[in-house]
Protein backbone atom coordinates (compact mmCIF):
# COMPACT_ATOMS: atom_id res chain seq x y z
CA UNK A 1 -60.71 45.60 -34.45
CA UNK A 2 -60.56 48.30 -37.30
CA UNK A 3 -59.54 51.91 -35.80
CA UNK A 4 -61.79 54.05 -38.16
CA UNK A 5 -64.09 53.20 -40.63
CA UNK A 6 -66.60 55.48 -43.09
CA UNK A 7 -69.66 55.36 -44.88
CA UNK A 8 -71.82 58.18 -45.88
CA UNK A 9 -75.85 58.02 -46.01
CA UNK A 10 -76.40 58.43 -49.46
CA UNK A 11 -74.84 54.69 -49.86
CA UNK A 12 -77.81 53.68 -49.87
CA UNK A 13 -81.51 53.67 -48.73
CA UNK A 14 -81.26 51.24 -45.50
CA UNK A 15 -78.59 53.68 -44.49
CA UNK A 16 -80.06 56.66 -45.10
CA UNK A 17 -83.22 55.55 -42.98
CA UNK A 18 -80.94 54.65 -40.25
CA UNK A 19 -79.65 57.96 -40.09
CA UNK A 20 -83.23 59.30 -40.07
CA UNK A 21 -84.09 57.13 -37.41
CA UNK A 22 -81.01 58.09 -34.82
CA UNK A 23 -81.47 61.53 -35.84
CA UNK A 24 -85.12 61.41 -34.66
CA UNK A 25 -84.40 59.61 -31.75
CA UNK A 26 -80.96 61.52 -30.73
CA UNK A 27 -81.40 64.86 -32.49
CA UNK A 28 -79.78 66.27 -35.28
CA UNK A 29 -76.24 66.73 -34.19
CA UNK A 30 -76.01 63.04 -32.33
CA UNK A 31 -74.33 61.91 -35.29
CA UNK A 32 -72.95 62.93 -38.16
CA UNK A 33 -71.85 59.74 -40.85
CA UNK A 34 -68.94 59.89 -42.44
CA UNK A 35 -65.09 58.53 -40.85
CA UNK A 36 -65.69 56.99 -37.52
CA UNK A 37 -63.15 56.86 -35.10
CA UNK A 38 -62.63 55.34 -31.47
CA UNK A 39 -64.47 57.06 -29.45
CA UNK A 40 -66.83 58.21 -31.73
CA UNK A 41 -70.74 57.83 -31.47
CA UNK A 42 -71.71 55.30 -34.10
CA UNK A 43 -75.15 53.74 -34.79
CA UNK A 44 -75.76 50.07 -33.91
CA UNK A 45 -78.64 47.98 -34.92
CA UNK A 46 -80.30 46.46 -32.25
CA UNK A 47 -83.85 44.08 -32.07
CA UNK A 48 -85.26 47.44 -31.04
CA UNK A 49 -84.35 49.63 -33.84
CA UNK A 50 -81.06 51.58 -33.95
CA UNK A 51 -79.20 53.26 -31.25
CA UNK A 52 -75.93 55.21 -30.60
CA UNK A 53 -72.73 53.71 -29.20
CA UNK A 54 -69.41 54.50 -28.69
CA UNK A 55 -66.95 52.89 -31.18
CA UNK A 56 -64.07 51.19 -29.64
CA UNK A 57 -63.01 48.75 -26.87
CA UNK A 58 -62.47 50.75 -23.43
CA UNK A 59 -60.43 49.38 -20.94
CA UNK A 60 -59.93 51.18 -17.38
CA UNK A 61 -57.18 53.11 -18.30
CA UNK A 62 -56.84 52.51 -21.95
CA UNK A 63 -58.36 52.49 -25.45
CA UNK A 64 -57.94 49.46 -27.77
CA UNK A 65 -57.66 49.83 -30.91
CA UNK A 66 -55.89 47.06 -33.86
CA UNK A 67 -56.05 44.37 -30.99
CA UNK A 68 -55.30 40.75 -32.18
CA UNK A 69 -57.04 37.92 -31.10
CA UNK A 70 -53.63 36.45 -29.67
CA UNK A 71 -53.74 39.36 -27.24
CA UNK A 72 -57.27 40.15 -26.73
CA UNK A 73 -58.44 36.63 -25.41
CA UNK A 74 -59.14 36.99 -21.80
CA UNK A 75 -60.00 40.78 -22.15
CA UNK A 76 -63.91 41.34 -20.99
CA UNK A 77 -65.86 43.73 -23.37
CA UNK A 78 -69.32 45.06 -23.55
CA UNK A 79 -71.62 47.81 -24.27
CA UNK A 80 -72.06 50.89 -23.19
């Protein structure tokens, strides 16, 4: 996976209405777009709408970032 990645909400209009809908749902200051990094909060598009998640693989004692698939197979993920 990527470490960082941006995108601002004036982008375009899908974008800008998810940002209007996490802010509603999260408050203002829940997220702000612009460079996400691991760890970050970052909206996610679910069946139910958006939400906020943290961006990154999280292992017990360890955060993954640039993992290859060569390395990675075997390692359980999930949400959070």
């Amino acid at each position: 996976m990527c470490g960082r990645y941006q995108f601002t909400a004036e982008e375009c209009r899908e974008i800008r209405q998810i940002v209007q809908e996490i802010q509603q749902r999260y408050g203002d200051g829940a997220f702000q777009p612009g460079e996400i990094r691991p760890t970050s909060a970052a909206p996610v598009l679910l069946d139910r709408g958006p939400a906020l998640m943290r961006w990154g693989y999280q292992l017990p004692h360890s955060l993954v970032i640039n993992a290859r698939a060569e390395t990675a197979s075997g390692v359980r993920v999930g949400c959070n």
